[in-house]
Each structure stands twice: as C-alpha cells, then as structure tokens.
N, C-alpha and C. Protein backbone atom coordinates (compact mmCIF):
# COMPACT_ATOMS: atom_id res chain seq x y z
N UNK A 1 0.83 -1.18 0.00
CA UNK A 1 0.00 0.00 0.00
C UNK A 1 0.88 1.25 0.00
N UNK A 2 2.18 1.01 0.61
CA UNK A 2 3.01 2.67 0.98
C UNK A 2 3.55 2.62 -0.61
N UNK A 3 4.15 1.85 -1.19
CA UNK A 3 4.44 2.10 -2.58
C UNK A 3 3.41 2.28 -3.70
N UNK A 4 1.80 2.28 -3.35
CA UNK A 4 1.13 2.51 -4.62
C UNK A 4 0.65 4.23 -3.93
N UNK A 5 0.57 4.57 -2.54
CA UNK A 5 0.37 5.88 -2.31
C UNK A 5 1.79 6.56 -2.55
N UNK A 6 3.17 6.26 -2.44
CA UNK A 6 4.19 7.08 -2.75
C UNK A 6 4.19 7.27 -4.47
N UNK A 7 4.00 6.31 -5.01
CA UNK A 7 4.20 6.03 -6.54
C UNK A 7 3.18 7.42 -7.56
N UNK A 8 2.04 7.20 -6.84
CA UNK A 8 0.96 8.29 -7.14
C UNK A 8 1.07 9.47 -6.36
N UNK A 9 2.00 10.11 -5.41
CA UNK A 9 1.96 11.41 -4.99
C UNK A 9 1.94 12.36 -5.60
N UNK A 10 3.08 12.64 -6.71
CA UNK A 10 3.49 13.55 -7.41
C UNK A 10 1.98 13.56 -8.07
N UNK A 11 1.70 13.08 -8.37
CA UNK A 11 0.07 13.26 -9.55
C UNK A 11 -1.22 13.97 -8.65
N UNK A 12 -1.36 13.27 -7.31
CA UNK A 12 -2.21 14.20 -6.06
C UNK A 12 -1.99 15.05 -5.54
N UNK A 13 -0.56 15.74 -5.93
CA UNK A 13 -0.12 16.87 -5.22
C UNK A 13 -0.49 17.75 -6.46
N UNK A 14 0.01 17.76 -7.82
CA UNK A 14 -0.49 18.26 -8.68
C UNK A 14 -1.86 18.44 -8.90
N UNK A 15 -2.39 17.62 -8.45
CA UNK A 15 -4.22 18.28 -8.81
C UNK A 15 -4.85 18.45 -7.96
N UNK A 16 -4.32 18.69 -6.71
CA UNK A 16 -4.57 19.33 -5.61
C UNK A 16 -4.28 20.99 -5.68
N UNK A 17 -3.01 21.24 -6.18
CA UNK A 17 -2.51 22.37 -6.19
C UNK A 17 -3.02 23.10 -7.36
N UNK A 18 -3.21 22.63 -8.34
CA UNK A 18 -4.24 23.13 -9.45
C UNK A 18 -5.62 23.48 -9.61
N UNK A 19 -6.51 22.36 -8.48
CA UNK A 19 -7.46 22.99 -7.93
C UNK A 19 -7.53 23.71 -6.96
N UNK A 20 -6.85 24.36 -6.02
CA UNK A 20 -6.77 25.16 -5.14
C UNK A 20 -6.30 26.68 -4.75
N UNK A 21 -5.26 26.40 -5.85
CA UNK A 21 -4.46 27.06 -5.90
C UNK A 21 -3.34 27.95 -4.79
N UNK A 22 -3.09 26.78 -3.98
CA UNK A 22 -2.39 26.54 -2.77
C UNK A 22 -1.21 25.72 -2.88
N UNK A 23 -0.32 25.91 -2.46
CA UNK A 23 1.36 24.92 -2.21
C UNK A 23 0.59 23.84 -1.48
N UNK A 24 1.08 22.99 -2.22
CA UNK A 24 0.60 21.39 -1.25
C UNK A 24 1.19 21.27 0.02
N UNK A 25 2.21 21.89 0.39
CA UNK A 25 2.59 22.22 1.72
C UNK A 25 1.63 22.96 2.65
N UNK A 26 1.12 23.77 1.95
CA UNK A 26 0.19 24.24 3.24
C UNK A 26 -1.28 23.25 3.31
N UNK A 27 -1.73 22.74 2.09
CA UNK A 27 -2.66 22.29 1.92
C UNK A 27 -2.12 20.77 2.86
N UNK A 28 -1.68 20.15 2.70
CA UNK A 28 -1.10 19.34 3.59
C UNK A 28 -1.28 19.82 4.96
N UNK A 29 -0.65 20.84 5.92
CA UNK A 29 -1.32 21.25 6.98
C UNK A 29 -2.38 21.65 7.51
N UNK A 30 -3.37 22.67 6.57
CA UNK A 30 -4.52 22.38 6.73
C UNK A 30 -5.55 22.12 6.67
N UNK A 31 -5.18 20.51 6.30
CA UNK A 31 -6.02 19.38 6.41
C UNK A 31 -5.85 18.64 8.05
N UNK A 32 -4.44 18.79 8.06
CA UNK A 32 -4.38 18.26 9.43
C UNK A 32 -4.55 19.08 10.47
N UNK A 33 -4.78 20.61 10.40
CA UNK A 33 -5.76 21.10 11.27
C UNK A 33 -7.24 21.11 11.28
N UNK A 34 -7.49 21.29 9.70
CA UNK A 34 -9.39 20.94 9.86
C UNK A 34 -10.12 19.02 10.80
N UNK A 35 -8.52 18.52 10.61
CA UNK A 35 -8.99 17.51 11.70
C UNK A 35 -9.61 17.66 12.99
N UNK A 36 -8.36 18.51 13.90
CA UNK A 36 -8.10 18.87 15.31
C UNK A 36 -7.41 19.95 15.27
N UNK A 37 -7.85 21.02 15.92
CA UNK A 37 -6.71 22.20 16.38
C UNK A 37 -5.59 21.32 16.93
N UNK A 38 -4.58 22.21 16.76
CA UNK A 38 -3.22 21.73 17.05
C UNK A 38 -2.53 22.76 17.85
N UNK A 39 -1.46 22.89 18.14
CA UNK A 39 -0.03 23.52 18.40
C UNK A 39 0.38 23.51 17.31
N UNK A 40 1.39 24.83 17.01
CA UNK A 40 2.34 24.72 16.20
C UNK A 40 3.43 23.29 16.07
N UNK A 41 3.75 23.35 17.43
CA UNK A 41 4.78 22.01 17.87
C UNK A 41 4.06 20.83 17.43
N UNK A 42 3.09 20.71 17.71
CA UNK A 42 2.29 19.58 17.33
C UNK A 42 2.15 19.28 15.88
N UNK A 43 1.83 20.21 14.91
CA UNK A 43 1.64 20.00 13.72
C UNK A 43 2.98 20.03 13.12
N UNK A 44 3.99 20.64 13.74
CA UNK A 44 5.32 20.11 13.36
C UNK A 44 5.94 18.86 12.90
N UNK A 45 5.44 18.46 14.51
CA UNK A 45 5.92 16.69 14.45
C UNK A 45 4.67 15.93 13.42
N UNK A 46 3.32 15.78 13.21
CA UNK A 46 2.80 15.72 12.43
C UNK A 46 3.21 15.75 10.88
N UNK A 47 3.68 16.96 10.64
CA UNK A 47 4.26 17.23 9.73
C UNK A 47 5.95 16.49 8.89
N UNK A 48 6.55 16.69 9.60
CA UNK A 48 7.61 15.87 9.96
C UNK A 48 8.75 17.12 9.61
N UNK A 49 8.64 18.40 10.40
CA UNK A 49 9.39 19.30 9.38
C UNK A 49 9.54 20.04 11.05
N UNK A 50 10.35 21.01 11.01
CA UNK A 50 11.12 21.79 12.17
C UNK A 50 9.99 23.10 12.23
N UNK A 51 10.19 23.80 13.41
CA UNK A 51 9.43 24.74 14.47
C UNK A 51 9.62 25.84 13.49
N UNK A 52 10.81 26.35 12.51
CA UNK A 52 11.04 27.51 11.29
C UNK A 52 10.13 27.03 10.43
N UNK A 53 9.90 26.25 10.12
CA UNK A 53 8.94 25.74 8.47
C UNK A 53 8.01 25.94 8.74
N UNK A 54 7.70 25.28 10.28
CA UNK A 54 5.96 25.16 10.64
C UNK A 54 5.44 26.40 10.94
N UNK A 55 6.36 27.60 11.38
CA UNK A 55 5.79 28.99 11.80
C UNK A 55 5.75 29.78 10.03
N UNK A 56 6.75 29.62 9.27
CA UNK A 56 6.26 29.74 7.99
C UNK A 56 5.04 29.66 7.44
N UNK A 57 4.36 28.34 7.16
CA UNK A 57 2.95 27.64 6.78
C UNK A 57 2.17 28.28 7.81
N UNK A 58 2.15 28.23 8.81
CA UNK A 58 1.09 28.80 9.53
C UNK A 58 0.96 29.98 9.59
N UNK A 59 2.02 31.20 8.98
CA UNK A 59 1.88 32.54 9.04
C UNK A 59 1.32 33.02 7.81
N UNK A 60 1.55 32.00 6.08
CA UNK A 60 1.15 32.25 5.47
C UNK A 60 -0.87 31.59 5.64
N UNK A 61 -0.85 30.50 6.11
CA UNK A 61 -2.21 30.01 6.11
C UNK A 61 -3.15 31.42 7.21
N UNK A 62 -2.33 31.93 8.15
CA UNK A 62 -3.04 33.17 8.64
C UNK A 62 -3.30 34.38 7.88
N UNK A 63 -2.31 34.50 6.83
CA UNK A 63 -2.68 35.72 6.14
C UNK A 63 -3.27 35.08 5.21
N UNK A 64 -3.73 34.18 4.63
CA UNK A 64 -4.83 33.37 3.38
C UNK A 64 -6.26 33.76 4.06
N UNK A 65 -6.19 33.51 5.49
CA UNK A 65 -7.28 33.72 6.30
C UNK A 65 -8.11 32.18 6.18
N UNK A 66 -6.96 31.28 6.73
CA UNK A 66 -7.52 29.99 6.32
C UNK A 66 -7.24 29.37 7.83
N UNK A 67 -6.35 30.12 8.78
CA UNK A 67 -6.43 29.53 9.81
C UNK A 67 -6.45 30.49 10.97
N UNK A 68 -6.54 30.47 12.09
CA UNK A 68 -6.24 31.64 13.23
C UNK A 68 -5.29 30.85 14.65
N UNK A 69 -4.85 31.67 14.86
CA UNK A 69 -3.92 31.51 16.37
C UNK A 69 -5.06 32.11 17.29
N UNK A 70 -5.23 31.17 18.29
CA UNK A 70 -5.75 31.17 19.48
C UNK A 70 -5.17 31.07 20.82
N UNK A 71 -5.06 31.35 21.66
CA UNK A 71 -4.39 31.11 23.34
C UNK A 71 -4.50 29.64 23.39
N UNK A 72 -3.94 28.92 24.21
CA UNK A 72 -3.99 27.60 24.51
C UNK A 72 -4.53 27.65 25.42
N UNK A 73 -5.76 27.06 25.79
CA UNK A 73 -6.82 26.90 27.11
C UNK A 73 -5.91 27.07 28.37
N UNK A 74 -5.10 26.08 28.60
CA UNK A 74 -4.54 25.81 29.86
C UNK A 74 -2.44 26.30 29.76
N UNK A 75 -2.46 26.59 28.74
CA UNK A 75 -1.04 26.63 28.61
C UNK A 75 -0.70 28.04 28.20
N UNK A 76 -0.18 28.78 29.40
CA UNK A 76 -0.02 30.48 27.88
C UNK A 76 0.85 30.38 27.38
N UNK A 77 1.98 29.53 27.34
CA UNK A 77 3.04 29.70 26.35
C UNK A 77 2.68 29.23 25.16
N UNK A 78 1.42 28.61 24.84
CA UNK A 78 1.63 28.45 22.99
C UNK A 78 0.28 29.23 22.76
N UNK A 79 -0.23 28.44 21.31
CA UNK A 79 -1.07 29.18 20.69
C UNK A 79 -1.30 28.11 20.10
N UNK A 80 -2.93 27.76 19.93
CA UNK A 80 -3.49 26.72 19.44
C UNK A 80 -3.78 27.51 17.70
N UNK A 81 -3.92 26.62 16.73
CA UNK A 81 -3.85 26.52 15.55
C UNK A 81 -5.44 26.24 15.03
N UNK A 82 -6.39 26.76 14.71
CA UNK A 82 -7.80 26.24 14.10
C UNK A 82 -8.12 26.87 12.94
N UNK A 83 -8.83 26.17 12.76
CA UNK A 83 -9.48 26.01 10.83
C UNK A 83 -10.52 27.31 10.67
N UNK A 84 -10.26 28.08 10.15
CA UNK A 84 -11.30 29.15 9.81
C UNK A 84 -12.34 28.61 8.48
N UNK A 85 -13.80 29.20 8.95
CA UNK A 85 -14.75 28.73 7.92
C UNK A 85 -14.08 28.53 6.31
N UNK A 86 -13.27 29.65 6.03
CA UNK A 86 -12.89 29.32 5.02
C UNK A 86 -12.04 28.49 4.32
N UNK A 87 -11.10 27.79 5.57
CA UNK A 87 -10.43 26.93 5.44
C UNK A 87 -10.75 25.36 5.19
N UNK A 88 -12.02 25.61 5.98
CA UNK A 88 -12.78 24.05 5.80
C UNK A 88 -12.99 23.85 4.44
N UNK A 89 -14.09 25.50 4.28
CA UNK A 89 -14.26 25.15 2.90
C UNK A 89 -13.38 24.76 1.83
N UNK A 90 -12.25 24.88 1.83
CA UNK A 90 -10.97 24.38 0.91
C UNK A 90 -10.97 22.95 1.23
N UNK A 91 -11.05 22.79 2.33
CA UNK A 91 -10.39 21.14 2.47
C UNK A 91 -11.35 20.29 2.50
N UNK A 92 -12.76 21.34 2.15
CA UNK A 92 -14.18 20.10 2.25
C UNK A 92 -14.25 20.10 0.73
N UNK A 93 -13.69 20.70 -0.22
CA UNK A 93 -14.23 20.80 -1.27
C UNK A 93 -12.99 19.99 -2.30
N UNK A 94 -11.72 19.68 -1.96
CA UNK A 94 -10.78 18.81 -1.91
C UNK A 94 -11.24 17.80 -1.97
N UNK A 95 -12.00 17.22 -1.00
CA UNK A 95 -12.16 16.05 -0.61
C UNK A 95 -13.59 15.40 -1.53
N UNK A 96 -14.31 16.28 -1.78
CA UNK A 96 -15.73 16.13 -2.03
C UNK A 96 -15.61 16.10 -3.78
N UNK A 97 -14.47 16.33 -4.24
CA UNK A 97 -13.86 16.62 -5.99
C UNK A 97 -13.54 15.83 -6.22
N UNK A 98 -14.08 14.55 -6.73
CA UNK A 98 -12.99 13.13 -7.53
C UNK A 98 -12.43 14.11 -8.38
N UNK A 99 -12.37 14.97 -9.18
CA UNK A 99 -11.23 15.03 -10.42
C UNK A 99 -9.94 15.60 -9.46
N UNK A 100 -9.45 15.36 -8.03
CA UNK A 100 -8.21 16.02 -7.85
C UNK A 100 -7.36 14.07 -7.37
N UNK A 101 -8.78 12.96 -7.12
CA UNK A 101 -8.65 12.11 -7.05
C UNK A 101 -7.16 11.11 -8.59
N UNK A 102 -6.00 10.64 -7.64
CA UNK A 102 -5.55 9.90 -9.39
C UNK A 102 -6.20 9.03 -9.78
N UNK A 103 -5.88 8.90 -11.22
CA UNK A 103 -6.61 8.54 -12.19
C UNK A 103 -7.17 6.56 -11.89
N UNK A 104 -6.14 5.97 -10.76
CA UNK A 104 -6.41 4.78 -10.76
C UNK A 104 -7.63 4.41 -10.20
N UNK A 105 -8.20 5.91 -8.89
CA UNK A 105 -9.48 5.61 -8.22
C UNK A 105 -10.60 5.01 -9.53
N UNK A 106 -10.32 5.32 -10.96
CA UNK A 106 -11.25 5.24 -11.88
C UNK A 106 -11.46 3.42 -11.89
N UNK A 107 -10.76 2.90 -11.67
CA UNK A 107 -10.95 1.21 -11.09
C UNK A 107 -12.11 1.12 -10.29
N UNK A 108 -12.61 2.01 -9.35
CA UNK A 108 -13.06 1.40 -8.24
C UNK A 108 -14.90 1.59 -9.01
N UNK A 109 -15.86 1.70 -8.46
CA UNK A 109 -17.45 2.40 -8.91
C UNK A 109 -17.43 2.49 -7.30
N UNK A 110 -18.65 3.41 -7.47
CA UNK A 110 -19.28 4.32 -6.63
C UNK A 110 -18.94 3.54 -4.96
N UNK A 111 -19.35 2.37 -4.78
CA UNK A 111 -19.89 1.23 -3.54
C UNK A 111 -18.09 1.28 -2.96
N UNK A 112 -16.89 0.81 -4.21
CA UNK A 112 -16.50 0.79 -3.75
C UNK A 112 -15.76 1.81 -3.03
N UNK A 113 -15.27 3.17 -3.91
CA UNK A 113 -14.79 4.39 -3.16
C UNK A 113 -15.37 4.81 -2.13
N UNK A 114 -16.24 4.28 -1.49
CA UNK A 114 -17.01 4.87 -0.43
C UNK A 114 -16.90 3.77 0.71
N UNK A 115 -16.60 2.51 0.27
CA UNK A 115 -16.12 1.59 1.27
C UNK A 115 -14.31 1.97 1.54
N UNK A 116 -13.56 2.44 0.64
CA UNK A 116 -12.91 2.59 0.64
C UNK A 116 -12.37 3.92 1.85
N UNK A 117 -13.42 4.97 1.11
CA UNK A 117 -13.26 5.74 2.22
C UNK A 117 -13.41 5.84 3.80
N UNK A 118 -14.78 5.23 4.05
CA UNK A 118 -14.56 4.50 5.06
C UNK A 118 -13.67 4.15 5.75
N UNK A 119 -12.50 2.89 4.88
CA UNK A 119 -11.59 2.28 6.15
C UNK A 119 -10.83 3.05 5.93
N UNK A 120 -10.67 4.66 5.01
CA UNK A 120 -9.38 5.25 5.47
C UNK A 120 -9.49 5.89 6.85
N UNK A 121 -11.11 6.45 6.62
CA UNK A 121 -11.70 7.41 8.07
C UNK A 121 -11.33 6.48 9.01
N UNK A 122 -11.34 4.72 9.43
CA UNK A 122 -10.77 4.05 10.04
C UNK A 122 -9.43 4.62 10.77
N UNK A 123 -8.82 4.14 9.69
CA UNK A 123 -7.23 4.63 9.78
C UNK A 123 -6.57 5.75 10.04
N UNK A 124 -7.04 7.07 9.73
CA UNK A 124 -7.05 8.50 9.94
C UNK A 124 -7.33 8.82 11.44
N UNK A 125 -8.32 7.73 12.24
CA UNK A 125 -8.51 7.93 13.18
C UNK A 125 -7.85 7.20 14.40
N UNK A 126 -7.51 6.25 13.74
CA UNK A 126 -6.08 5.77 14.45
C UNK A 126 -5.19 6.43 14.44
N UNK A 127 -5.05 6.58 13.53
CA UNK A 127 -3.28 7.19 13.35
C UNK A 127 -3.75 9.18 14.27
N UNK A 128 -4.66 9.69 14.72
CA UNK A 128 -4.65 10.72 15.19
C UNK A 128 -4.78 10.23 16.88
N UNK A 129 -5.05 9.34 17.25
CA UNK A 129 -5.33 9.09 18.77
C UNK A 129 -3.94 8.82 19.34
C-alpha cells in the first residue's frame, strides 16, 4: 500500500494544487488542522518538518485567512492553531472533488470508493489518537 500511495503522490499533489491554488505544503497542513486544532509544535511533528517551516505555513495560512492563532486553554506559552470557515471550505471541497482524485481511483465504482473511504476514516482515526 506505501508504494502505490508514494508512486501516485506527485500526480495528487499536482491536482490538488491546481485545484486550489495553494502549495501542497500548506494544503497538507490544513487538512491536518481541519482535523483537530493543534499547536504549532504539534503540527510540526505531524508534519515531519522543524518549528522555522511550521511557523512559515502557519503565518502564510493566517494571512490566506484559512487559519487563526488562538491562546492555549490551559497553557499560555503556545497558541493553538484552528481552521477558519474558510479553510474548511478548501479542504471540504478537496475532498468532495474526484477530479483532484488519481486517475487509478477510476478502477473502483461508486460502492466501492465509499467503502474505501470508510476504512481510510478508520485509519485516519487511528493514526490521530
């Protein structure tokens, strides 16, 4: 499975970024904030990229007006990370677009991309707990 999702990246990053008209880098982050607010630190390690990159993406996703810095409930040294309405709307409308889908999903019909999706929401939700 990790070699038919690495093999097809370059092609989902491209028609991601073509419909959006966003760096797949940020679009990549916020998706993983329209999950769960985060920390910067948090979406770092998430990310797999250092505390300079991640304040980058998140300063440009603040001036897109796609995300906002908030106080951290219990912590004042950070600043929690959340999805502004308009941000969802990017990453709901991503998701909801087979044409940013590659071309192999065209194998599957309707029953199965949706079973499919399913056990990713499975997995997505593992891998966040």
């Amino acid at each position: 499975m990790n070699s038919l999702v690495r093999d097809h990246a370059g092609e989902s990053r491209a028609r991601i970024e073509a419909h959006i008209d966003l760096p797949f880098s940020r679009f990549r982050a916020l998706r993983r904030i329209a999950v769960r607010d985060l920390t910067q630190s948090d979406l770092a390690r998430r990310l797999g990229i250092d505390a300079p990159a991640t304040s980058v993406i998140v300063n440009d996703l603040v001036d897109r007006g796609l995300v906002a810095r908030e106080p951290h409930p219990t912590d004042r040294r950070f600043k929690i990370v959340t999805v502004t309405e308009q941000g969802r709307r990017i990453v709901d409308g991503v998701v909801a677009d087979p044409t940013v889908a590659p071309d192999m999903f065209a194998a599957l019909d309707d029953d199965q991309r949706r079973h499919l999706g399913s056990l990713l929401d499975v997995l997505r939700q593992a891998a966040e707990s």
